[in-house]
N, C-alpha and C. Protein backbone atom coordinates (compact mmCIF):
# COMPACT_ATOMS: atom_id res chain seq x y z
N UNK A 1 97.01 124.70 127.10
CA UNK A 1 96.29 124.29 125.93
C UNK A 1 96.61 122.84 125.61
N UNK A 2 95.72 122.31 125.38
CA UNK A 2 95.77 120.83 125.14
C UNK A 2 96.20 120.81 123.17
N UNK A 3 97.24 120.20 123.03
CA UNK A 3 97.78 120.18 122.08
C UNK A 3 98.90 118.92 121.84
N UNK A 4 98.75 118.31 120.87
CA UNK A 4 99.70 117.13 120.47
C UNK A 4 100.63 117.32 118.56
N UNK A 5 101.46 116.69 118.76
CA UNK A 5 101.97 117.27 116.95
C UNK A 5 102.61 115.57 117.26
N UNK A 6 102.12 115.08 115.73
CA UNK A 6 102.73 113.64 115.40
C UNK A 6 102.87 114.56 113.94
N UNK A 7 104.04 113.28 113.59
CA UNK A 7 104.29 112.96 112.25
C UNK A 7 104.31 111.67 111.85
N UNK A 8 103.39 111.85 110.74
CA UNK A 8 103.17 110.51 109.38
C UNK A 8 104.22 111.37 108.27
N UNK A 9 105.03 110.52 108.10
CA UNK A 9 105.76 110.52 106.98
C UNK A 9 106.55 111.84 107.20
N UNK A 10 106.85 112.54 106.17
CA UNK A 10 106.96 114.15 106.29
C UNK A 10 106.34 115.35 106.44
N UNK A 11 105.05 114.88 106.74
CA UNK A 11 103.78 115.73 107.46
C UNK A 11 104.20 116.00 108.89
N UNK A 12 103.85 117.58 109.19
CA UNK A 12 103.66 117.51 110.85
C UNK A 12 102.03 117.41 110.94
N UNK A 13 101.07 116.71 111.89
CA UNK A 13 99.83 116.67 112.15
C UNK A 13 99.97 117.50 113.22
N UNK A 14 99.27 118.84 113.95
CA UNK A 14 99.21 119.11 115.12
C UNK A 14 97.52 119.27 115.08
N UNK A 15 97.42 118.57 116.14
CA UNK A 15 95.68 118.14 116.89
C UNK A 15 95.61 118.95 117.87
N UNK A 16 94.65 119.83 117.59
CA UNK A 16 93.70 120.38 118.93
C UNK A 16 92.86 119.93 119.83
N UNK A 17 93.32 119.78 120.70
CA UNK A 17 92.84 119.24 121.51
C UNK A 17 91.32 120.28 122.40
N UNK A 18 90.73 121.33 122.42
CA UNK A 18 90.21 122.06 122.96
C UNK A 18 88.63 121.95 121.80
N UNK A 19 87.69 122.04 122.25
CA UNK A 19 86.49 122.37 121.77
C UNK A 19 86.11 124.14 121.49
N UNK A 20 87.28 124.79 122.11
CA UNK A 20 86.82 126.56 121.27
C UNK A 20 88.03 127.16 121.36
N UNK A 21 88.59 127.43 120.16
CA UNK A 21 90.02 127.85 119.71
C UNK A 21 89.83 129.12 119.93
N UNK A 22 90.58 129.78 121.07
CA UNK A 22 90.33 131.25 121.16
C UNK A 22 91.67 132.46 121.65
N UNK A 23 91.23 133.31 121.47
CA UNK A 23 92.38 133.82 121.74
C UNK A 23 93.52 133.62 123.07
N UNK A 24 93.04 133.72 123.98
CA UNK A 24 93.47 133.10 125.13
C UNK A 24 94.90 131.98 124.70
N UNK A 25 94.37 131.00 124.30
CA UNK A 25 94.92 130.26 123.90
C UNK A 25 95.62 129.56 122.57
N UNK A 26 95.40 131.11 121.31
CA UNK A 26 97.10 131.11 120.71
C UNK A 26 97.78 131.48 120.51
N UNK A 27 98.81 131.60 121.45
CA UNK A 27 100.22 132.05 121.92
C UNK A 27 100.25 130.29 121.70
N UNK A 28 100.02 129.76 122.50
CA UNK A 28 100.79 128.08 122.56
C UNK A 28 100.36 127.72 121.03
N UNK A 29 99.21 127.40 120.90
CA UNK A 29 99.16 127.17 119.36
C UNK A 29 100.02 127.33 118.42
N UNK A 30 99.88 129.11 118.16
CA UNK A 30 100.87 129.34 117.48
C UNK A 30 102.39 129.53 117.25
N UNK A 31 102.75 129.39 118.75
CA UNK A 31 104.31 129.03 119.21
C UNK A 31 104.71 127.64 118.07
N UNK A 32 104.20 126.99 118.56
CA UNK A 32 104.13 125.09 118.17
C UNK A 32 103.85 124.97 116.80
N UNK A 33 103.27 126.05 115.96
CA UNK A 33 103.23 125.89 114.29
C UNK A 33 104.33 126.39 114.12
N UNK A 34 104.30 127.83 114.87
CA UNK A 34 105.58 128.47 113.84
C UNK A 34 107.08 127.73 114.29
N UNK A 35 107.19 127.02 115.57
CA UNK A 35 108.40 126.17 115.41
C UNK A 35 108.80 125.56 114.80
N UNK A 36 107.62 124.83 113.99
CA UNK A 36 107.48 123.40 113.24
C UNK A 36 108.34 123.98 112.12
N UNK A 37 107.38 125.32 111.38
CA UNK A 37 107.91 125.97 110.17
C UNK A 37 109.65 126.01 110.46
N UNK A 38 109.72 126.91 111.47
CA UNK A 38 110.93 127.35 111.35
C UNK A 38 111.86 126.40 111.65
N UNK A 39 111.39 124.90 111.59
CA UNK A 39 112.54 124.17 112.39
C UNK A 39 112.35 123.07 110.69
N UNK A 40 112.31 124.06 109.86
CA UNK A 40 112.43 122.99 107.99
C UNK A 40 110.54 122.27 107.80
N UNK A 41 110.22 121.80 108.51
CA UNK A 41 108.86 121.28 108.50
C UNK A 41 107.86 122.12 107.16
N UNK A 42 107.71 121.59 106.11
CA UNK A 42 107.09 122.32 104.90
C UNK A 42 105.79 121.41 105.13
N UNK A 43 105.35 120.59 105.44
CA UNK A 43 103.93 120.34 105.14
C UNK A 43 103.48 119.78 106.85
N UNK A 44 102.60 120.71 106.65
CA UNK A 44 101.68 120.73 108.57
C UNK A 44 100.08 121.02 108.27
N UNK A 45 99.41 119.70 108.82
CA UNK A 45 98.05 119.80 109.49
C UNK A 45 97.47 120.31 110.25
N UNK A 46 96.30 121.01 110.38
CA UNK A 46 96.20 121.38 111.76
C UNK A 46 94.30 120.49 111.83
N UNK A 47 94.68 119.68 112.72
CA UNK A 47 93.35 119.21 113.00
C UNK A 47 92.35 119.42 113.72
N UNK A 48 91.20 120.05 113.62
CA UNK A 48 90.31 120.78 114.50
C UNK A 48 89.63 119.83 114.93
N UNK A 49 89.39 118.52 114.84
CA UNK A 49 88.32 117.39 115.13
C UNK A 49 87.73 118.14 116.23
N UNK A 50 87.83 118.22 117.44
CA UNK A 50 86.83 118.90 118.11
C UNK A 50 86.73 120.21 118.58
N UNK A 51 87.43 120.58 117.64
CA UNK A 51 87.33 122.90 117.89
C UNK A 51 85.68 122.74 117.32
N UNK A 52 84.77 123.60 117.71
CA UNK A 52 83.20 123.73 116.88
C UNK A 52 83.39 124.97 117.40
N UNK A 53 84.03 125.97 117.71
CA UNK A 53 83.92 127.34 117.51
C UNK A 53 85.39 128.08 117.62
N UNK A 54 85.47 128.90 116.59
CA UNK A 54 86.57 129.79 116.86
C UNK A 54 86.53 131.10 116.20
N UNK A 55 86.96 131.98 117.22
CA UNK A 55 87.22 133.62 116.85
C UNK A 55 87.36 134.06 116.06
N UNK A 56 87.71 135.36 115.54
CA UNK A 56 88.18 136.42 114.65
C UNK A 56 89.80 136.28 114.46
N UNK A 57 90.29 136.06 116.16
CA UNK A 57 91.53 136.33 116.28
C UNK A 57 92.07 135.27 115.67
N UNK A 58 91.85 133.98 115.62
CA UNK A 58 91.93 132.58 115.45
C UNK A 58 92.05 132.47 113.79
N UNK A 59 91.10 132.89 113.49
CA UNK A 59 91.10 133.38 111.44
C UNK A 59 92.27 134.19 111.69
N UNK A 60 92.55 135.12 112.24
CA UNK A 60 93.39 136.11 111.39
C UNK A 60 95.17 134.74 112.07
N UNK A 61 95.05 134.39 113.37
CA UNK A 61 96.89 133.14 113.42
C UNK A 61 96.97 132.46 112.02
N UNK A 62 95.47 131.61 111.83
CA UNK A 62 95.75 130.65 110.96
C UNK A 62 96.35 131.25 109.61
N UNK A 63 95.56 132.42 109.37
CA UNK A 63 96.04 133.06 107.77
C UNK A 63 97.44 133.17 107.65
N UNK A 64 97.78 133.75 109.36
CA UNK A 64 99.25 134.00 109.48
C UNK A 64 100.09 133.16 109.15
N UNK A 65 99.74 131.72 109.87
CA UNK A 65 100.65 131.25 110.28
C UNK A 65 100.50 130.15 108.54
N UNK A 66 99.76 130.40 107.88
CA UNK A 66 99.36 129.95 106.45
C UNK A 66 100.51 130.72 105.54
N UNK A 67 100.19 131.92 105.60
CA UNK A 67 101.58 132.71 105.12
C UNK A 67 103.17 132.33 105.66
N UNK A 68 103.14 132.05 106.86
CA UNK A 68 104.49 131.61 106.79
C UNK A 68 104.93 130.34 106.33
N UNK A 69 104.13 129.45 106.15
CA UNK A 69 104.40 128.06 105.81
C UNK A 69 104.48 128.63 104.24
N UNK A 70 103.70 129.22 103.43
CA UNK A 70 104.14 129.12 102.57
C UNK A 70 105.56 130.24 102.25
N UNK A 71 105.51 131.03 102.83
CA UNK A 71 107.12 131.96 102.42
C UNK A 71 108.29 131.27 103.11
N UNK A 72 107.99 130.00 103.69
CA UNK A 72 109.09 129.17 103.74
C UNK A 72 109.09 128.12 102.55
N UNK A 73 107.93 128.01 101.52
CA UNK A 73 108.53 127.25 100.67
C UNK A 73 107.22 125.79 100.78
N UNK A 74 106.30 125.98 102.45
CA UNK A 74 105.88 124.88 102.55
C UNK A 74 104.58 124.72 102.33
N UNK A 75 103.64 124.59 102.98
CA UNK A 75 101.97 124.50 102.68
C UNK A 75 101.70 124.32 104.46
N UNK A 76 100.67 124.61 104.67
CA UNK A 76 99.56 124.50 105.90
C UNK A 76 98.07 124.10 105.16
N UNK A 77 97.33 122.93 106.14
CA UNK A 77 96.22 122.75 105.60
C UNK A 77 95.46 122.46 107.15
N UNK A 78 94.14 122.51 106.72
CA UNK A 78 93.53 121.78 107.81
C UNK A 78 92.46 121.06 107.70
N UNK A 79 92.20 120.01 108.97
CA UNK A 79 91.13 118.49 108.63
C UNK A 79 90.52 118.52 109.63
N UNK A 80 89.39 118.06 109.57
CA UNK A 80 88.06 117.39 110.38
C UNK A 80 87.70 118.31 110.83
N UNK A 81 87.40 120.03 110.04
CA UNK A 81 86.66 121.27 110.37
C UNK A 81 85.27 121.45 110.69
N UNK A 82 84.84 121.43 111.36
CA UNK A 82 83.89 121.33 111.85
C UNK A 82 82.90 122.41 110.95
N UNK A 83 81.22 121.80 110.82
CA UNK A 83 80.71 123.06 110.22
C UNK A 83 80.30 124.45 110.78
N UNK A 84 80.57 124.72 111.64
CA UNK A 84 80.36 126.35 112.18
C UNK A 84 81.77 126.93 112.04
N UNK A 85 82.95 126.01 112.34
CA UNK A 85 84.06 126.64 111.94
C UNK A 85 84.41 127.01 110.48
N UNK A 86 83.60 126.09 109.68
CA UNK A 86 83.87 126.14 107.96
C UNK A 86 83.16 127.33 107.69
N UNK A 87 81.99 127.51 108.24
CA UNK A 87 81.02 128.68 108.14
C UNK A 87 82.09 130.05 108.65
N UNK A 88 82.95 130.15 109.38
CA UNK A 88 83.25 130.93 109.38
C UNK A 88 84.29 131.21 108.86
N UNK A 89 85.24 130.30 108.64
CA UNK A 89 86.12 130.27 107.93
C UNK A 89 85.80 130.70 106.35
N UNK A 90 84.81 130.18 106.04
CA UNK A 90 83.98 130.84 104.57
C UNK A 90 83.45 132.01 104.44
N UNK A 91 82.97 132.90 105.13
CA UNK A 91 82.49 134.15 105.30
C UNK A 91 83.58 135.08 105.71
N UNK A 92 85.05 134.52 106.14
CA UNK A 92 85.83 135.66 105.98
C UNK A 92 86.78 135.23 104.79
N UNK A 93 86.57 134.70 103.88
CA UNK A 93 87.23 134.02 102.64
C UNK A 93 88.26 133.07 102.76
N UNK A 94 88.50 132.80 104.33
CA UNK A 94 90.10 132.27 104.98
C UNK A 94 90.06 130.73 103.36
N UNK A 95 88.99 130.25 103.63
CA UNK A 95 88.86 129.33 102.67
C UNK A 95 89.35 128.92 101.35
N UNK A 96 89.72 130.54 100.54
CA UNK A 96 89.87 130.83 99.52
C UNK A 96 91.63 130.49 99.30
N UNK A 97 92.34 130.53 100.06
CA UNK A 97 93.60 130.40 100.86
C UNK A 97 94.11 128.74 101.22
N UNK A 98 93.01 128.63 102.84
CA UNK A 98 93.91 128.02 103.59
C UNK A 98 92.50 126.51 102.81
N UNK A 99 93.55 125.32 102.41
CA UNK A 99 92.39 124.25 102.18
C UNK A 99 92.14 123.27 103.47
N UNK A 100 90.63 123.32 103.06
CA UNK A 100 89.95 122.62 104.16
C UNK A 100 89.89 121.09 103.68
N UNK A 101 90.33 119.71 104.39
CA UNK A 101 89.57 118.51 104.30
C UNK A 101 88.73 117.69 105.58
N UNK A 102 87.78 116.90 104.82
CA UNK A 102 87.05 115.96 105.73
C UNK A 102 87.48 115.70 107.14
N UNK A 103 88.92 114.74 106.89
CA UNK A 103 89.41 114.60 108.30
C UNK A 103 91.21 114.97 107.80
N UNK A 104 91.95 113.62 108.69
CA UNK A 104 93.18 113.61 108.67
C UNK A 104 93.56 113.03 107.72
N UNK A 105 93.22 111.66 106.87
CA UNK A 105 93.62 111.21 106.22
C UNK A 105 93.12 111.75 104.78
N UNK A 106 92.32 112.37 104.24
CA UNK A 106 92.31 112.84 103.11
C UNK A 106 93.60 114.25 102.92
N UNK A 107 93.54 115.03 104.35
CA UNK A 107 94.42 115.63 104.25
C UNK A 107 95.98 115.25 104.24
N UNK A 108 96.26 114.10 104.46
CA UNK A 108 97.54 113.58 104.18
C UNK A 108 97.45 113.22 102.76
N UNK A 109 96.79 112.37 102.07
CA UNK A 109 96.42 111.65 101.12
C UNK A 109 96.74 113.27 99.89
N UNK A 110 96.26 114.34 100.23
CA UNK A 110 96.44 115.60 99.53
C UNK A 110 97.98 115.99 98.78
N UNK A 111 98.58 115.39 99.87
CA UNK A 111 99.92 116.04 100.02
C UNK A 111 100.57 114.61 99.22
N UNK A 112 100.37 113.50 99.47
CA UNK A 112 100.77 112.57 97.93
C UNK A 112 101.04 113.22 96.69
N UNK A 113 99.70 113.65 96.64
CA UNK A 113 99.11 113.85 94.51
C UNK A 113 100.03 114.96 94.18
């Protein structure tokens, strides 16, 4: 899985690198969040810039891995969601939960205020 994690400031950013986030491929994904968590990391991005489709299974990591960031105390967000992913992300309420921004930098800019 094509995958990168920078940090700005005390943010982890991890970028997807893949155009269809699927099951197949999160085990690595979600290895690489939940390290972040478990290694103190309280505020993590996850940037979809070019995911434009993802699964059932994919909604149900992110919720997960949304819950653990916060029962460690931290937040998970994600940027540059594409609209079929927002569409789905909205029709299973993940939305209601996990917050969506524009790109990367509003989602950093979040974590300022």
């Amino acid at each position: 899985m094509k995958l990168t994690i920078d940090h700005v400031r005390d943010v982890a950013v991890v970028r997807v690198g893949e155009s269809r986030l699927m099951y197949p491929l999160l085990s690595d994904f979600s290895t690489a969040v939940v390290n972040l968590i478990g290694g103190g990391t309280k505020k993590v991005i996850v940037d979809l810039a070019p995911v434009v489709y993802i699964d059932s299974a994919t909604i149900g990591c992110l919720m997960d891995l949304y819950r653990q960031a916060v029962a460690a105390g931290g937040e998970l967000k994600l940027a540059a969601v594409q609209k079929r992913v927002e569409t789905m992300l909205t029709m299973t309420g993940a939305h209601n939960f996990i917050q969506l921004f524009a790109d990367e930098a509003a989602a950093l800019a979040s974590f300022e205020g």
